[in-house]
Protein backbone atom coordinates (compact mmCIF):
# COMPACT_ATOMS: atom_id res chain seq x y z
CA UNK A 1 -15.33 -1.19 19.06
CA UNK A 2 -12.48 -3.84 18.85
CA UNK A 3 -10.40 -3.59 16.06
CA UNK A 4 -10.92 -6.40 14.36
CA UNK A 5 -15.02 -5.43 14.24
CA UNK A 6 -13.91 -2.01 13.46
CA UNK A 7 -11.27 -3.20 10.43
CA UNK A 8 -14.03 -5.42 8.79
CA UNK A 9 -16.75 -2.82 8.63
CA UNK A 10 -14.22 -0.44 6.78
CA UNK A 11 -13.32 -3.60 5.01
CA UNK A 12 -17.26 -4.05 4.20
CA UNK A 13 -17.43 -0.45 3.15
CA UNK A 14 -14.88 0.08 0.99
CA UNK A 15 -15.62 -3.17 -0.90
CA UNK A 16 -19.32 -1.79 -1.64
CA UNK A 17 -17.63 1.78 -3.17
CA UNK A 18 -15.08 0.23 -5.03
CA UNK A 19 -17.64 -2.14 -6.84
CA UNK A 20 -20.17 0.79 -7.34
CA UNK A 21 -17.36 2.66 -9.13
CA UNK A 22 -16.40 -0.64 -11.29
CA UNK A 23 -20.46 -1.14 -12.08
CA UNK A 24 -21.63 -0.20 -15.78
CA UNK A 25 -20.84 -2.50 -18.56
CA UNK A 26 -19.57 -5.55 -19.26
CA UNK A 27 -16.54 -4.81 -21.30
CA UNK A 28 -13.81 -7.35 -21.24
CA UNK A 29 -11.88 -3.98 -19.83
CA UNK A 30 -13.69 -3.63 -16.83
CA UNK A 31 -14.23 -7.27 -16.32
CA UNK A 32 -10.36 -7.44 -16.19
CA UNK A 33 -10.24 -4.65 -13.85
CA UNK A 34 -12.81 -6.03 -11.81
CA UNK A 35 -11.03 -9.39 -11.34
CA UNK A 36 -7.70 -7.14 -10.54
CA UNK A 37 -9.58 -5.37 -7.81
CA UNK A 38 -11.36 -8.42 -6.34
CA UNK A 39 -9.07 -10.87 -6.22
CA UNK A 40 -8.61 -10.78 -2.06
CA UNK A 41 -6.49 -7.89 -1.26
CA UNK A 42 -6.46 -6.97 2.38
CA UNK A 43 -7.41 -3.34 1.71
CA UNK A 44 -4.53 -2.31 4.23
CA UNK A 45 -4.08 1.19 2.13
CA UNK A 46 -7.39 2.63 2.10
CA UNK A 47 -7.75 1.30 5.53
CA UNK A 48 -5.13 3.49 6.78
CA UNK A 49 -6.57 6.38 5.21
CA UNK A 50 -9.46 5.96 7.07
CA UNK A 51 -8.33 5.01 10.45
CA UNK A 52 -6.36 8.39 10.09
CA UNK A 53 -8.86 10.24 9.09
CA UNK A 54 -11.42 9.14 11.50
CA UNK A 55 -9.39 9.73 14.51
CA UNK A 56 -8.93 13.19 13.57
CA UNK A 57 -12.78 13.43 13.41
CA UNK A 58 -13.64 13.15 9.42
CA UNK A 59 -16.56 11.64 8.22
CA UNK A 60 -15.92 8.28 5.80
CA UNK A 61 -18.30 9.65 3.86
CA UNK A 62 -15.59 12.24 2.97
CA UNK A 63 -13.22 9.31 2.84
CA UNK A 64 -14.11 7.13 1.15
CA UNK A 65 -13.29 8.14 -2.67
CA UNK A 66 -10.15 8.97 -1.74
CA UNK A 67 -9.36 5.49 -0.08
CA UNK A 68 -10.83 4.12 -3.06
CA UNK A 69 -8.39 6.26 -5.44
CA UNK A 70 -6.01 5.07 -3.28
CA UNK A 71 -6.40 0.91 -3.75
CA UNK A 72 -7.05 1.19 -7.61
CA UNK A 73 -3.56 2.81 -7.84
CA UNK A 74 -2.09 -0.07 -5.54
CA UNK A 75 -4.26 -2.60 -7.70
CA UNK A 76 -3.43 -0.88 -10.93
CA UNK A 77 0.58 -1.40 -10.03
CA UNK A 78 0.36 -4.51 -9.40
CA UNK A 79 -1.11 -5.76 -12.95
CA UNK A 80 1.72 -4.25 -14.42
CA UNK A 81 4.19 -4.90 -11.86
CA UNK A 82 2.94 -9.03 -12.67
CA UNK A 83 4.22 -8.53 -16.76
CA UNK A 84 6.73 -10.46 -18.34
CA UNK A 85 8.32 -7.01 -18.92
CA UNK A 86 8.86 -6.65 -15.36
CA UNK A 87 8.34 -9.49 -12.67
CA UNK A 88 6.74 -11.80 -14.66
CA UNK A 89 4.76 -13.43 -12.42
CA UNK A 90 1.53 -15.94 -12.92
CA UNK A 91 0.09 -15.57 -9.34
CA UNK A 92 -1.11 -13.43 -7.83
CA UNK A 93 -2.94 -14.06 -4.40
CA UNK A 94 -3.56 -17.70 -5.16
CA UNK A 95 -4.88 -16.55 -8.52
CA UNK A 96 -3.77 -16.21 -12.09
CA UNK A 97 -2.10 -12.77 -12.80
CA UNK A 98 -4.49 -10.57 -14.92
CA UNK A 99 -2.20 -10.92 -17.64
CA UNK A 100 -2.52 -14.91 -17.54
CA UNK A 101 -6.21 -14.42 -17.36
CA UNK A 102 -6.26 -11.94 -19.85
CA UNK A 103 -3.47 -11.63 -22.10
CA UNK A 104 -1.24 -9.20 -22.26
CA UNK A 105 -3.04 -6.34 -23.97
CA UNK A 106 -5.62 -6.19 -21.81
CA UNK A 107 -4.00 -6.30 -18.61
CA UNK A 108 -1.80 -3.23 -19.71
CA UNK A 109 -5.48 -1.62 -20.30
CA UNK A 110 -6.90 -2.88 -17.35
CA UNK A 111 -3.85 -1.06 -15.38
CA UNK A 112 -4.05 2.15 -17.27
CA UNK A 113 -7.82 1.68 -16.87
CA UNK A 114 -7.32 1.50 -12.67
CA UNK A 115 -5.37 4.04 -12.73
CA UNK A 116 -6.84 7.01 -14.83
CA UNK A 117 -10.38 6.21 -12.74
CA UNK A 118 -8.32 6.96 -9.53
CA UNK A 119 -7.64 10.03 -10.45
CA UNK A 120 -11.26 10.93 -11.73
CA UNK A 121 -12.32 9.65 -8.29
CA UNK A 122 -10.38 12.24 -6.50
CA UNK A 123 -10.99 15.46 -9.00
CA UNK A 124 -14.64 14.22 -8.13
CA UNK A 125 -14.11 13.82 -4.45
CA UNK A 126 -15.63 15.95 -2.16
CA UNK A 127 -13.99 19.04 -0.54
CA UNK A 128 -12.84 18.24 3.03
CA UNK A 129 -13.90 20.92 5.67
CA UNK A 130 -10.10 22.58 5.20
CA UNK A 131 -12.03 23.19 1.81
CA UNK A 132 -9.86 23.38 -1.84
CA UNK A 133 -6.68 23.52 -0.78
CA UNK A 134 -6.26 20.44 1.20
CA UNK A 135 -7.96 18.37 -1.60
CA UNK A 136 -5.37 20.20 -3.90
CA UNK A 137 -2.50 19.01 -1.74
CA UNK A 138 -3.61 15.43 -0.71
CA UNK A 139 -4.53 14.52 -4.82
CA UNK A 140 -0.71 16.02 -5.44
CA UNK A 141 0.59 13.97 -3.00
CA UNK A 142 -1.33 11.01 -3.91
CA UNK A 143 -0.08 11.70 -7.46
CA UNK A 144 3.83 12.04 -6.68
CA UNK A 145 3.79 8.69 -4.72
CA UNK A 146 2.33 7.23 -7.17
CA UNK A 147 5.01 8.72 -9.99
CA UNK A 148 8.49 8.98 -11.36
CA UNK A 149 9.28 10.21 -8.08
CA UNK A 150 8.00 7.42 -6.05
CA UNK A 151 6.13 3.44 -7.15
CA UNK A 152 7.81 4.35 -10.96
CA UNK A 153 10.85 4.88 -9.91
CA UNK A 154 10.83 2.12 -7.16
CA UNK A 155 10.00 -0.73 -9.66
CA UNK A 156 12.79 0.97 -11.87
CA UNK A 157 15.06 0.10 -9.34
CA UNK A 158 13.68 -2.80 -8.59
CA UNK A 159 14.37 -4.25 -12.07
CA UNK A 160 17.64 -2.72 -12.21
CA UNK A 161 18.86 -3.82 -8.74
CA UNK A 162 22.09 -5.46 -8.46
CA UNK A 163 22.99 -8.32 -5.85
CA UNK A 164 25.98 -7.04 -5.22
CA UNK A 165 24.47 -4.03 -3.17
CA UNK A 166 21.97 -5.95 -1.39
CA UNK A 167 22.14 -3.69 1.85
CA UNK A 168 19.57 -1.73 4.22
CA UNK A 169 20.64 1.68 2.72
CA UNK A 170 20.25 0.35 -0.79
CA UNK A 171 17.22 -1.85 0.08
CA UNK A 172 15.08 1.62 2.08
CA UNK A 173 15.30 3.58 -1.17
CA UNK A 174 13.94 0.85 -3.35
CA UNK A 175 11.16 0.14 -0.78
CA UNK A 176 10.23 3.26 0.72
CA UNK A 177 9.47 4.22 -3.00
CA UNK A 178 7.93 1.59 -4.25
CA UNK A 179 6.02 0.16 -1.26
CA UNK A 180 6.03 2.33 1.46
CA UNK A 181 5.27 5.18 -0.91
CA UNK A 182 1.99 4.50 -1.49
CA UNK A 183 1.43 3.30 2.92
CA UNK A 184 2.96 6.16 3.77
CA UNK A 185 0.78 8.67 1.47
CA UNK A 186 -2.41 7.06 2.84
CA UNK A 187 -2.22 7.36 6.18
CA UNK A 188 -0.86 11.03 5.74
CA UNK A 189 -3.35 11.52 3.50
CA UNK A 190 -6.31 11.08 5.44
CA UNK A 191 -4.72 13.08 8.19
CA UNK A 192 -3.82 16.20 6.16
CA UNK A 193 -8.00 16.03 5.04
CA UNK A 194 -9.01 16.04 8.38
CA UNK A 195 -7.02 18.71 9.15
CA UNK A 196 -4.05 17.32 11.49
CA UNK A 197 -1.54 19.55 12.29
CA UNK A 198 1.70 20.11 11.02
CA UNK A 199 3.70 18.32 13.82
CA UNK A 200 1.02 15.01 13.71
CA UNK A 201 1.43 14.57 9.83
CA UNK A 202 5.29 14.55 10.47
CA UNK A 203 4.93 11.20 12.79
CA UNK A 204 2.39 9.97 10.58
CA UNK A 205 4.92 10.51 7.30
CA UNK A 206 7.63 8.50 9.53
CA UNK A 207 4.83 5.83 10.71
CA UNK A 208 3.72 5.05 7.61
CA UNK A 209 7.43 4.93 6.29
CA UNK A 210 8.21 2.44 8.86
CA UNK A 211 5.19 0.40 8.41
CA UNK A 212 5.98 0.13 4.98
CA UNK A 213 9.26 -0.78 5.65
CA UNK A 214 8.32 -3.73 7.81
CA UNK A 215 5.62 -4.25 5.56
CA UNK A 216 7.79 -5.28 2.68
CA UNK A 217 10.77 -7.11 4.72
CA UNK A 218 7.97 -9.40 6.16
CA UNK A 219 6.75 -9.83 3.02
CA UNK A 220 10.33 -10.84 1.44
CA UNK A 221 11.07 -13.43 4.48
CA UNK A 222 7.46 -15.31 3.50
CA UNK A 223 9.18 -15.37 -0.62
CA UNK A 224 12.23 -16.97 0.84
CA UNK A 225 9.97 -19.50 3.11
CA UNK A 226 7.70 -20.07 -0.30
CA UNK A 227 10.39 -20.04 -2.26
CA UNK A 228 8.98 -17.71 -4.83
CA UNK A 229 12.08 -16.25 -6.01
CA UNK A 230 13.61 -18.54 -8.85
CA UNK A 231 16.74 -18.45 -9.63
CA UNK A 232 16.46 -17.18 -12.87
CA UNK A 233 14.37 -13.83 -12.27
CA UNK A 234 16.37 -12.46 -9.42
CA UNK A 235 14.70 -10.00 -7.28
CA UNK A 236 15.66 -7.62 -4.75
CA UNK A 237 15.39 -9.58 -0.96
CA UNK A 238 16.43 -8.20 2.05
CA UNK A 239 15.60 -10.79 3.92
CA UNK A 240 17.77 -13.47 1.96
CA UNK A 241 21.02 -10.91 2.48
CA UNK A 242 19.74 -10.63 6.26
CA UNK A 243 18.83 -13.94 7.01
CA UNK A 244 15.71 -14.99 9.68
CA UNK A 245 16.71 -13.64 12.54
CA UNK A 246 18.41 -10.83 11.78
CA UNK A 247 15.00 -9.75 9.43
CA UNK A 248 12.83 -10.44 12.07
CA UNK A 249 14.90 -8.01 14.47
CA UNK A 250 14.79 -5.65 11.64
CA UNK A 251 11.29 -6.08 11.22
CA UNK A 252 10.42 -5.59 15.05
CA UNK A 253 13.03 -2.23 15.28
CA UNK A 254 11.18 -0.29 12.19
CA UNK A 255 7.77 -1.26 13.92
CA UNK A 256 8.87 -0.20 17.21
CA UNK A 257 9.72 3.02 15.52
CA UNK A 258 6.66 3.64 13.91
CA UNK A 259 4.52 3.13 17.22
CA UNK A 260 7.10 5.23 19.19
CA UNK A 261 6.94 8.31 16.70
CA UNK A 262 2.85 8.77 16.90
CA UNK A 263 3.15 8.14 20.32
CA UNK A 264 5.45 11.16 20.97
CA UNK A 265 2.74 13.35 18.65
CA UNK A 266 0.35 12.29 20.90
CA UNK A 267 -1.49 10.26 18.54
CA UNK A 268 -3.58 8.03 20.32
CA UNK A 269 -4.85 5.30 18.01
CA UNK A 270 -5.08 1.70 18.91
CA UNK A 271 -5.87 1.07 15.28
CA UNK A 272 -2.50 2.67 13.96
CA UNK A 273 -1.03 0.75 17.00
CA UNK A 274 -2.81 -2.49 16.14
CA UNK A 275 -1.57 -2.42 12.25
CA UNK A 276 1.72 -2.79 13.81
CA UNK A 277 1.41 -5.13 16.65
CA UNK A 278 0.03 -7.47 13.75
CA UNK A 279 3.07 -7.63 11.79
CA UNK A 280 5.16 -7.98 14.54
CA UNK A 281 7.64 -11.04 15.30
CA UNK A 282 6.90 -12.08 18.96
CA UNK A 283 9.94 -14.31 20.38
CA UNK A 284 10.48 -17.29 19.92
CA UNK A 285 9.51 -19.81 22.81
CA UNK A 286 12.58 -22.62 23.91
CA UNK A 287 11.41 -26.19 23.54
């Protein structure tokens, strides 16, 4: 199957569990949660965890909660991430922020509500084949990204960032906590269920590192072009301290990196391959 066909059916999937688990009442809670959740995210998370765990031969059956777990705790982050407290922002994927929808209150609730069902997801989650112990390890995982030790203390720094250090070695701590935490955990994750070995979860951990890398840079070159950061509410930027082409080569080298390290582990997936074709910069043609 081509991977575009194969990406929306997983798309089409997980959109079907993560509305079952959202279905019940009609709470003002859940309705906020609900609007977090489907508001047009492109899934790319729980994706990954299922490409990965696929091409080591698990079921998405097994998957699935776990991919699901995964994009409530991405959702969940960003509601809060959106609050005046922290990046105060009123849009959110062409939309209002949940907090401009739904005050303030709420949208803490709605967070805290995303993010306590992700983890009742996974303590419910099936056992993989491995059995206990690799459901043990993936939800700890899953949990320490997700922590003080990774998307808390990435936004920390985020929020405490000073310009005057705006640098690569500054700039991959901030990001490959708070943003290529939570890419990196899910492709790993759905690896280490299936059962890869030891030496293929290694170049997965430094693929998904890498794509979340990229990920983010890209991401800060189409703020500059939007012109989304203000002036006033400074925010970290590689891509400003960089400039164009010197991001774009950035981009391209971390994405190079994360093809070439499966690649040597023998991991054979044009899907992994294809999530980072896609965010590549091709060159620019002369006039």
């Amino acid at each position: 199957m081509e991977p575009i066909k194969y990406l929306e059916k997983k798309k089409t999937c997980l959109e079907e569990a993560l509305a079952s688990y959202l279905a019940g009442d009609d709470s003002r809670v859940l309705a906020a949660m609900r609007y977090a959740v489907f508001s047009g995210g492109k899934r790319i998370r729980p994706i990954l965890l299922l490409v990965s765990g696929e091409y080591f031969g698990l079921t998405e059956k097994i998957l699935l909660p776990y991919a699901c777990a995964i994009e409530y705790i991405h959702n969940y982050s960003l509601i809060h991430d959106d609050l005046p407290a922290m990046d105060n922002d009123d849009v959110r994927r062409g939309q209002p922020t949940c907090h401009r929808k739904f005050g303030e209150a709420l949208a803490l609730l709605a967070g805290d509500g995303l993010l306590s069902l992700a983890f009742q997801i996974l303590l419910a989650a099936p056992w993989p084949p491995g059995g206990p112990r690799l459901k043990e390890e993936v939800c700890h995982d899953i949990a320490r990204a997700a922590g003080p030790a990774g998307m808390i203390d990435g936004q920390w720094l985020d929020l405490s960032f000073d310009p005057a250090e705006t640098n690569i070695k500054t700039y991959e701590e901030l990001a490959k906590k708070k943003t290529a935490g939570l890419i990196r955990v899910s492709v790993v994750s759905g690896a280490k269920l299936a059962s890869a070995s030891q030496l293929q979860i290694k170049a997965l951990d430094s693929y998904g590192t890498s794509l979340g890398l990229a990920w983010q840079l890209r991401d800060d070159l189409e703020d500059i072009k939007q012109d989304r950061v203000s002036a006033g509410n400074f925010r970290p930027n590689l891509a400003r301290y960089l400039g164009p082409q010197k991001t774009k080569a950035q981009v391209n080298k971390w994405l190079n990196q994360a093809i070439e390290t499966i690649r040597k582990a023998d991991i054979n997936s044009c899907l992994l391959e294809y999530f980072a074709t896609q965010l590549e910069f091709l060159p620019e043609r002369e006039s």
